[in-house]
N, C-alpha and C. Protein backbone atom coordinates (compact mmCIF):
# COMPACT_ATOMS: atom_id res chain seq x y z
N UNK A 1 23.95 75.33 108.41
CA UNK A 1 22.82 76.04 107.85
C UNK A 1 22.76 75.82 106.34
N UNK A 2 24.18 76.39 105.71
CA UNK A 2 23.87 75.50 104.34
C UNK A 2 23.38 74.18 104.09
N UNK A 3 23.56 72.90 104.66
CA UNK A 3 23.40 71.72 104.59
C UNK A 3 21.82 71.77 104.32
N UNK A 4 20.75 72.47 105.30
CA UNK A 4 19.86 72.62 106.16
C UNK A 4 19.06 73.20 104.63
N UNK A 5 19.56 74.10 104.55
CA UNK A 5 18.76 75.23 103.08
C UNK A 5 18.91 74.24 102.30
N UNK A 6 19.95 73.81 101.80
CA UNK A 6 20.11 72.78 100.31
C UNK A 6 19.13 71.85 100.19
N UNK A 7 18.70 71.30 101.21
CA UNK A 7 17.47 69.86 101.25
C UNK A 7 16.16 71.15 101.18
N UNK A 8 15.54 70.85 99.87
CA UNK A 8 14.29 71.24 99.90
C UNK A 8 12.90 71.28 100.85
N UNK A 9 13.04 69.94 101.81
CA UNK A 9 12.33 69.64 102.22
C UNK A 9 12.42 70.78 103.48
N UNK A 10 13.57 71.68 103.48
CA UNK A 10 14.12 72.30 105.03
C UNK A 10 12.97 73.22 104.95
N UNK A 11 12.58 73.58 103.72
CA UNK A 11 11.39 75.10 103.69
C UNK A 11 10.10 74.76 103.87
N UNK A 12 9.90 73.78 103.24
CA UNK A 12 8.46 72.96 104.18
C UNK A 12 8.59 72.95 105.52
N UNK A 13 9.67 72.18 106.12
CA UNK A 13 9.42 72.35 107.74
C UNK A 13 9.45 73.85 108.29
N UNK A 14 10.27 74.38 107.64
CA UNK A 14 10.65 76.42 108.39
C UNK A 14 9.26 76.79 108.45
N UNK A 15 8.89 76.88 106.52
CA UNK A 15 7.41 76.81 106.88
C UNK A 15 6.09 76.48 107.96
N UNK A 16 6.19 75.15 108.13
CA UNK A 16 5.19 74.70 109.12
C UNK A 16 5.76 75.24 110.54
N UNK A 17 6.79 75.29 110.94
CA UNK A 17 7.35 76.14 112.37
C UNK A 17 6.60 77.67 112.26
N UNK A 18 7.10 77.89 111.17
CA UNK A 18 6.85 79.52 111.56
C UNK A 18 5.08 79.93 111.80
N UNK A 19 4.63 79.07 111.42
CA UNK A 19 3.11 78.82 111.01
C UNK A 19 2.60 78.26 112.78
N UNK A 20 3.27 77.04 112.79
CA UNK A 20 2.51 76.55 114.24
C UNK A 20 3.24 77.40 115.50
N UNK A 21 4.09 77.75 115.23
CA UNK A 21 5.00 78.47 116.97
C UNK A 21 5.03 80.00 116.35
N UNK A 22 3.70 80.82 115.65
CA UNK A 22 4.24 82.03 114.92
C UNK A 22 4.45 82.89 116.00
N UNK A 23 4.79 82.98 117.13
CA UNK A 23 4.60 83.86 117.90
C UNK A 23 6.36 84.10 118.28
N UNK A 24 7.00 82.52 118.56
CA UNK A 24 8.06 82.69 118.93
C UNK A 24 9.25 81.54 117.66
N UNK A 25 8.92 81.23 116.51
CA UNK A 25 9.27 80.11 116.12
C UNK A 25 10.81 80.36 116.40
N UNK A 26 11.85 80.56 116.54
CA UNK A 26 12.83 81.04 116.53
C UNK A 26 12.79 79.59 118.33
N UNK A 27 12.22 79.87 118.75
CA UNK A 27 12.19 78.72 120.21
C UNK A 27 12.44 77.27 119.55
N UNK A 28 11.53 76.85 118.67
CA UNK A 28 11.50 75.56 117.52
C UNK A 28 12.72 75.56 116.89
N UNK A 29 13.63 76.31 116.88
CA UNK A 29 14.96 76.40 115.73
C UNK A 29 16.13 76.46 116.50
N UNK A 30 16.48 74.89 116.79
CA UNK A 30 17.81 74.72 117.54
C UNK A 30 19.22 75.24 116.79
N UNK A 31 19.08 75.53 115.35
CA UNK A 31 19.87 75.71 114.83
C UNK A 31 20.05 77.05 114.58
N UNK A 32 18.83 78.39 115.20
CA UNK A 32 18.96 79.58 114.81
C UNK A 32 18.67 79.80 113.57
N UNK A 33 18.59 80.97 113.56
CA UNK A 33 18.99 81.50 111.48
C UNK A 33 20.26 82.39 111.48
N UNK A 34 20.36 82.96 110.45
CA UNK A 34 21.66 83.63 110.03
C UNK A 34 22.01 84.95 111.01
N UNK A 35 21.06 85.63 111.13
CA UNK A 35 21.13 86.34 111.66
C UNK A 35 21.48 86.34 113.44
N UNK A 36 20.95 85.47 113.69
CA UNK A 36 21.05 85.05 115.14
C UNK A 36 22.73 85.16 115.21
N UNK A 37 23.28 83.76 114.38
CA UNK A 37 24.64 83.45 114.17
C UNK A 37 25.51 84.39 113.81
N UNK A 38 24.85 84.99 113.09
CA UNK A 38 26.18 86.15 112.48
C UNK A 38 26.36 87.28 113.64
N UNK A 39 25.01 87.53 114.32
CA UNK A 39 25.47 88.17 116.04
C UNK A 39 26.18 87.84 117.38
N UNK A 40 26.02 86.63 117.46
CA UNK A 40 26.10 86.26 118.92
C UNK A 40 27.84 86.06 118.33
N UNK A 41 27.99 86.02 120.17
CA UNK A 41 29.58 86.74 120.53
C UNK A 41 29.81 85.36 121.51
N UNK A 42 31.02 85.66 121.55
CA UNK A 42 31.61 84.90 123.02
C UNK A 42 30.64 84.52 124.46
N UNK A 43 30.77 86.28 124.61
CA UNK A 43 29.43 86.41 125.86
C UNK A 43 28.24 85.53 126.17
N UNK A 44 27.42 86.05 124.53
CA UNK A 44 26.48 85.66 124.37
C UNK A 44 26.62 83.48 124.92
N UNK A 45 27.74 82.79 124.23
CA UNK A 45 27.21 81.93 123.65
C UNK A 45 27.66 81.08 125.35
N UNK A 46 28.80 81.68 126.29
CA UNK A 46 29.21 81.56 127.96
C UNK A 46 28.16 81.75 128.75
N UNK A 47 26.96 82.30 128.19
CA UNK A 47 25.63 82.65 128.84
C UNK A 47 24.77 81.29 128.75
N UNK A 48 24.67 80.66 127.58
CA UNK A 48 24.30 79.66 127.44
C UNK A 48 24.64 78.80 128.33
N UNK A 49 26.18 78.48 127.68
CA UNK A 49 26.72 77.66 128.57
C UNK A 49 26.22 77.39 130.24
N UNK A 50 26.69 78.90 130.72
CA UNK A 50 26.78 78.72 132.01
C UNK A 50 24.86 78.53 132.40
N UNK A 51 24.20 78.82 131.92
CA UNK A 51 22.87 78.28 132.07
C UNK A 51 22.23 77.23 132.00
N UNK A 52 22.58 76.79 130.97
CA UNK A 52 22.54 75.06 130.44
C UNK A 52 23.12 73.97 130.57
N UNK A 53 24.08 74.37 130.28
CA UNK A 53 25.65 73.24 130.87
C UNK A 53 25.79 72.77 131.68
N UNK A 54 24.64 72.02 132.60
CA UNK A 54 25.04 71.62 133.98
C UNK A 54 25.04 70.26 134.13
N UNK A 55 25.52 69.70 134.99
CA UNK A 55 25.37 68.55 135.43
C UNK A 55 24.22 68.28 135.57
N UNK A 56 23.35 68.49 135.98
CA UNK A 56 21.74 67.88 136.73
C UNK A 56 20.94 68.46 135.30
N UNK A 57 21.48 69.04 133.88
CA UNK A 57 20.39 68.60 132.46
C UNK A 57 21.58 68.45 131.67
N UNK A 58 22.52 67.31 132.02
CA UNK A 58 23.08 66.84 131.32
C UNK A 58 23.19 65.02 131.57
N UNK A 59 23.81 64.71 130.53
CA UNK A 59 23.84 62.80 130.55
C UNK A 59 24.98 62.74 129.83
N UNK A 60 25.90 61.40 130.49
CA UNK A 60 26.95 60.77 130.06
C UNK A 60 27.03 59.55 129.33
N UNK A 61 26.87 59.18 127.82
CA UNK A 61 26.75 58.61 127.24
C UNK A 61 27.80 57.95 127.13
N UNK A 62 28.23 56.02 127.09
CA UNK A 62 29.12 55.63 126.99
C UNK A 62 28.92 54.07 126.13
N UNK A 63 29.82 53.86 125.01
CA UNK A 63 29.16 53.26 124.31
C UNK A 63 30.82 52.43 124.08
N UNK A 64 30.38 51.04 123.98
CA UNK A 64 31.70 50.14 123.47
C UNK A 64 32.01 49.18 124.64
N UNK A 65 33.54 48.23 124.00
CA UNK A 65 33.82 47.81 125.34
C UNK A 65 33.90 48.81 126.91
N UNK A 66 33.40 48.89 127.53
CA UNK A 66 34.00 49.13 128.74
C UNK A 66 33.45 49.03 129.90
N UNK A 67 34.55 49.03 130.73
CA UNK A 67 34.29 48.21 132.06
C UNK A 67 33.20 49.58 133.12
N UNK A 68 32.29 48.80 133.44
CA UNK A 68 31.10 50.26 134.45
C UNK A 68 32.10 51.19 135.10
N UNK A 69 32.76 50.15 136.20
CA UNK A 69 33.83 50.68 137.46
C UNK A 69 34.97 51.32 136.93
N UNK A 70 35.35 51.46 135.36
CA UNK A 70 36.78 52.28 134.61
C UNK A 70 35.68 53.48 134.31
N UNK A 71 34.58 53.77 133.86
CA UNK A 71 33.83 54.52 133.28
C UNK A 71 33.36 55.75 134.66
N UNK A 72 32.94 54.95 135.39
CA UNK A 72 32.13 55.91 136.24
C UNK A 72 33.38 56.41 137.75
N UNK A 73 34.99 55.77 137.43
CA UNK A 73 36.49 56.36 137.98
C UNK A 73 36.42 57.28 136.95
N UNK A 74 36.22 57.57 135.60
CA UNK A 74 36.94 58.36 135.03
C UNK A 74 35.75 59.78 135.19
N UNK A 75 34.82 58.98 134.80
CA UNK A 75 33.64 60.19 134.82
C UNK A 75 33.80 61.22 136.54
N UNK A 76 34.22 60.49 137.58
CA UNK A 76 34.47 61.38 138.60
C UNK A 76 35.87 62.08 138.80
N UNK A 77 36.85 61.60 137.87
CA UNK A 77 37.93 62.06 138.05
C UNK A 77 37.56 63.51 136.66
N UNK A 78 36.73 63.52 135.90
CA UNK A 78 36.87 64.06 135.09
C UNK A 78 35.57 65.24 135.40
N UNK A 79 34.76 64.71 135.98
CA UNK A 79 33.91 65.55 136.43
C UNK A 79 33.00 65.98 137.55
N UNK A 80 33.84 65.41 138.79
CA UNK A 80 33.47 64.83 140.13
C UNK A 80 33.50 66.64 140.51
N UNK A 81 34.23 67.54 140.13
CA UNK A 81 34.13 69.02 140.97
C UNK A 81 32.99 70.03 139.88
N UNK A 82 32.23 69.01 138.81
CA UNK A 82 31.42 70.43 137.95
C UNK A 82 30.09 70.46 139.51
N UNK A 83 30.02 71.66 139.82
CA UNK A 83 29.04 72.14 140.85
C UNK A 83 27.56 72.31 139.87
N UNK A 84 26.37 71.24 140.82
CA UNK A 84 25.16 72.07 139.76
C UNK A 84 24.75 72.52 140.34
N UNK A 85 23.63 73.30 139.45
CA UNK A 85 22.97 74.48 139.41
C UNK A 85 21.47 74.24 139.90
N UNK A 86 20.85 75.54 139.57
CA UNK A 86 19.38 74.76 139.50
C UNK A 86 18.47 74.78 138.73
N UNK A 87 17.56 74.09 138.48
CA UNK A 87 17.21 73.57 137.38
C UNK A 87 17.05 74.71 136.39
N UNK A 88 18.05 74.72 135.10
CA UNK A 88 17.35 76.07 134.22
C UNK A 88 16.06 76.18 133.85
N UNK A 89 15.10 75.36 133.59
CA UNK A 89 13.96 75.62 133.16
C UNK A 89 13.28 76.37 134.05
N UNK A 90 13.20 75.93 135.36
CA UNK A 90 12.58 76.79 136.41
C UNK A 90 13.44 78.00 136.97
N UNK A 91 14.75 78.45 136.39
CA UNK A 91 14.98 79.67 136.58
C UNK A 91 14.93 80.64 135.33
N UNK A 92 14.98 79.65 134.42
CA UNK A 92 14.43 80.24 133.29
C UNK A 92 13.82 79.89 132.67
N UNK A 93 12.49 80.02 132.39
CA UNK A 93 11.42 79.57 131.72
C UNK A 93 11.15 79.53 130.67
N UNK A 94 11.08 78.49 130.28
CA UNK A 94 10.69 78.88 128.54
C UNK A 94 9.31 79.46 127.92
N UNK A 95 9.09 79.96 126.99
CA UNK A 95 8.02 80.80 126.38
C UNK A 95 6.92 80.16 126.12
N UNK A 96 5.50 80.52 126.49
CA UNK A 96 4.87 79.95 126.62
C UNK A 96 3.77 80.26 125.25
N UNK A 97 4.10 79.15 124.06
CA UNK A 97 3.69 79.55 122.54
C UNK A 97 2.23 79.28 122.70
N UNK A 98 1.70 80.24 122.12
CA UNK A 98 -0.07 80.83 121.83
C UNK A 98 -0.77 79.87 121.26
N UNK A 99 -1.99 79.53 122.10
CA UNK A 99 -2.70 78.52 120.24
C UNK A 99 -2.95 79.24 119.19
N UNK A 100 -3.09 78.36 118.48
CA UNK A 100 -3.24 78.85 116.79
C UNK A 100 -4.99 79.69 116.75
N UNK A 101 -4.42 80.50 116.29
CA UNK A 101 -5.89 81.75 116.01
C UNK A 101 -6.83 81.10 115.42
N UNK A 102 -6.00 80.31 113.85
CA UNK A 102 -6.90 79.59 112.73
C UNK A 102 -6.40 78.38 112.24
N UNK A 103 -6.60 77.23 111.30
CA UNK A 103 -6.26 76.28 110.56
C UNK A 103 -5.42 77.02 109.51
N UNK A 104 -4.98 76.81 108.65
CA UNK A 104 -3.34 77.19 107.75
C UNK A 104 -3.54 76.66 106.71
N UNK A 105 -3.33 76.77 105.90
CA UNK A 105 -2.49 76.20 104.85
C UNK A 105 -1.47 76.84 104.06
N UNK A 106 -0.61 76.15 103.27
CA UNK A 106 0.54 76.91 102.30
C UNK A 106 0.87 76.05 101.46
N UNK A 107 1.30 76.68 100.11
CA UNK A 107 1.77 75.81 99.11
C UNK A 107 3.37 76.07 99.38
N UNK A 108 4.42 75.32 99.36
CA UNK A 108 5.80 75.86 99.06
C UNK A 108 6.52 74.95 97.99
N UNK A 109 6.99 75.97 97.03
CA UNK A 109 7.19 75.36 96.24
C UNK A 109 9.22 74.75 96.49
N UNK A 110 9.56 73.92 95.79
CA UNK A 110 11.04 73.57 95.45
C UNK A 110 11.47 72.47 94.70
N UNK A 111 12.35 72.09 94.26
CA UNK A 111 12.92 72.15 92.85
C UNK A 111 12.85 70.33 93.64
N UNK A 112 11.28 69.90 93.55
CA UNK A 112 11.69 68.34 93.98
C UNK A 112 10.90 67.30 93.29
N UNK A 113 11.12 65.58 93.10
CA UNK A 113 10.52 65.19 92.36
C UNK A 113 9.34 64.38 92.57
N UNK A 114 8.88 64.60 93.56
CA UNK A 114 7.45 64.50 94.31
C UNK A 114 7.02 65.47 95.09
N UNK A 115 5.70 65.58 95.30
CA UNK A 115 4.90 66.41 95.89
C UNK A 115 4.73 65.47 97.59
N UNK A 116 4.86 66.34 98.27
CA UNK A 116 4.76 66.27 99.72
C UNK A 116 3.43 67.00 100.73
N UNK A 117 2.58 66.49 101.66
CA UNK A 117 1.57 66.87 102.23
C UNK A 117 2.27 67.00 103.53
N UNK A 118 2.23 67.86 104.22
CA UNK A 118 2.70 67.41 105.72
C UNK A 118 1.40 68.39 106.55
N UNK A 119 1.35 67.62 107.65
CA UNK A 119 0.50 68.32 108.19
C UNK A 119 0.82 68.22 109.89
N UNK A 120 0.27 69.39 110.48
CA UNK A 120 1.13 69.86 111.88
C UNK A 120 0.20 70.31 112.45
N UNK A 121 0.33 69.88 114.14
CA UNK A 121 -0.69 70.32 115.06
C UNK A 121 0.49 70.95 116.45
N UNK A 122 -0.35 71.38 117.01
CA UNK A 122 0.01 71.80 118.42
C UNK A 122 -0.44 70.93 119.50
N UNK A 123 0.73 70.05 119.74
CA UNK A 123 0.48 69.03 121.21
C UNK A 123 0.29 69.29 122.39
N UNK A 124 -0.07 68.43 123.05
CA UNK A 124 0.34 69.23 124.83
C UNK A 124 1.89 69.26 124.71
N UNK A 125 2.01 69.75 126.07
CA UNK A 125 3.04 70.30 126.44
C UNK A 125 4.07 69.38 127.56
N UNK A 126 5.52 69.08 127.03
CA UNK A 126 5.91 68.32 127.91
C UNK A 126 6.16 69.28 129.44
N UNK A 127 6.18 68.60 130.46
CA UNK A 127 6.11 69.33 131.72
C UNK A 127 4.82 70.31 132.26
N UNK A 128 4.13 70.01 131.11
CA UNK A 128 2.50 70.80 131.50
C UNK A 128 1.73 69.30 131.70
N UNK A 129 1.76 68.72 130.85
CA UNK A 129 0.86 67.53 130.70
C UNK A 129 2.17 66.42 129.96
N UNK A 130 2.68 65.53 130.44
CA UNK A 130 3.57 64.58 130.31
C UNK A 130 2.61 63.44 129.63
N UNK A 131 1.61 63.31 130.57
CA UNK A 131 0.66 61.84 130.22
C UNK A 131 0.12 62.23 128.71
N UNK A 132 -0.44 63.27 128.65
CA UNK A 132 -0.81 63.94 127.05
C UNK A 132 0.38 63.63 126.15
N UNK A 133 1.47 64.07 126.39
CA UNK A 133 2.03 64.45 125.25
C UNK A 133 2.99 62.48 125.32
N UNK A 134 2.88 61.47 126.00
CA UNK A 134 3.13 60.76 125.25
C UNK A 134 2.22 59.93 124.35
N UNK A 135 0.30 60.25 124.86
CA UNK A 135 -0.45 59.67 124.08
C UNK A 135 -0.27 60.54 122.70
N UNK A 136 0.23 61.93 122.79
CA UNK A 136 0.05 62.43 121.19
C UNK A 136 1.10 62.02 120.52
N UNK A 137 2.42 61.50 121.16
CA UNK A 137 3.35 60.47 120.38
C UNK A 137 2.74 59.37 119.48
N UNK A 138 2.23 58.68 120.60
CA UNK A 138 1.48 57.19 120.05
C UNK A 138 0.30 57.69 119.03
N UNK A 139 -0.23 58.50 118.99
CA UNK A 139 -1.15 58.62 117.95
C UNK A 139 -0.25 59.23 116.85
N UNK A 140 0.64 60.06 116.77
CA UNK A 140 1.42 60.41 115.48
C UNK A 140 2.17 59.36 115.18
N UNK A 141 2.68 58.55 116.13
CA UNK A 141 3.38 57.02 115.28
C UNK A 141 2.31 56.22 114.75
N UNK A 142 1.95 56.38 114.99
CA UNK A 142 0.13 55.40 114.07
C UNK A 142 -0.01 55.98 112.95
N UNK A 143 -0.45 57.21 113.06
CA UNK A 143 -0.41 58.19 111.79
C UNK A 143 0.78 58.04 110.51
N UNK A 144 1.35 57.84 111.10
CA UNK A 144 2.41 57.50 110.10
C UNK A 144 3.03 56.05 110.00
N UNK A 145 2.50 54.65 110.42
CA UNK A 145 2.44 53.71 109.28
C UNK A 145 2.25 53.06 108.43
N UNK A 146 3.28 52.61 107.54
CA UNK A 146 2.61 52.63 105.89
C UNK A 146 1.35 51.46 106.46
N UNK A 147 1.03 50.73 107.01
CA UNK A 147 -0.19 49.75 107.16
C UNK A 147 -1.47 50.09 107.77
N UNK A 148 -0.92 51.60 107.94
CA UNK A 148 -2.13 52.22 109.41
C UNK A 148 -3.47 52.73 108.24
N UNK A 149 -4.35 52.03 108.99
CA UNK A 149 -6.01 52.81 107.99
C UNK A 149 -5.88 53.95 107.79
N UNK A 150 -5.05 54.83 108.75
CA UNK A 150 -5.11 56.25 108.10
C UNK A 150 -4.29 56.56 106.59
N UNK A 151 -2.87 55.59 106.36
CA UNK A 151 -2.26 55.26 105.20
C UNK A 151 -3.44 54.37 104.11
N UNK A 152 -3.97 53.67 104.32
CA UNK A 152 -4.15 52.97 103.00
C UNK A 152 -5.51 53.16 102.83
N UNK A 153 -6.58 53.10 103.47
CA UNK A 153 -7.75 53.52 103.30
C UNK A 153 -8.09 54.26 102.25
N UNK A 154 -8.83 54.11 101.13
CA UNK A 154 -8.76 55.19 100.29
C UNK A 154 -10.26 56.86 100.67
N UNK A 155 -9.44 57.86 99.87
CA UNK A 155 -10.39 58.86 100.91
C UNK A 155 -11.78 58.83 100.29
């Protein structure tokens, strides 16, 4: 969290979260805030776990020399008895964030040596609309290259 506060740029984004998800932004914040952290307990964090932690929304990443048939012996010797679950999302659902009432703006200021514009929308929704939300990928990667008419065009 310190790391996170120290980069100026962290209050522009908190900013634009709390602004586009104002209902639940705390959902947008994998990292929590202080308060969250300075509460949660053991309990709390075995709750997670045992909700999330499963085999069937998890992946085994394996990177370097190694042989498939040493990798996927060890991966069952190492995790051939985790029992899954079912799917957490559909036993627990995630929150379903409001559209925006109005358009926004904010100035935030911090101690930096350029001025920054960022600007933020509300996409579809992955698992509501999949096909949407990878065309709103492809249009925000457009949006943002330095060669794209939306970059150099003057306004």
């Amino acid at each position: 969290m310190d790391r996170n506060e120290s980069n100026p740029y962290y209050y522009l984004n908190q900013a634009m979260t709390n602004r586009m998800f104002y209902q639940y932004p705390s959902r947008k914040s994998p990292l929590g805030n202080r308060q969250t952290v300075k509460t949660a307990t053991t309990d709390m964090m075995r709750l997670i776990q045992s909700r999330y932690y499963v085999p069937n929304n998890s992946a085994l990443v394996v990177t370097g020399d190694a042989k498939p048939e040493d990798v996927f012996k060890m991966a069952e010797d190492l995790f051939g008895d985790w029992a899954r679950s079912d799917d957490p999302f559909k036993k627990y659902p995630l929150v379903e964030h409001p559209s925006l009432p109005k358009s926004e703006g904010a100035v935030i200021k911090q101690p930096i040596n350029n001025a920054v514009i960022q600007l933020g929308w509300q996409g579809p929704s992955i698992g509501k609309d999949d096909q949407a939300t990878y065309a709103a990928d492809v249009f925000s990667f457009i949006l943002t290259q330095p060669d794209s008419k939306f970059q150099t065009r003057p306004c």
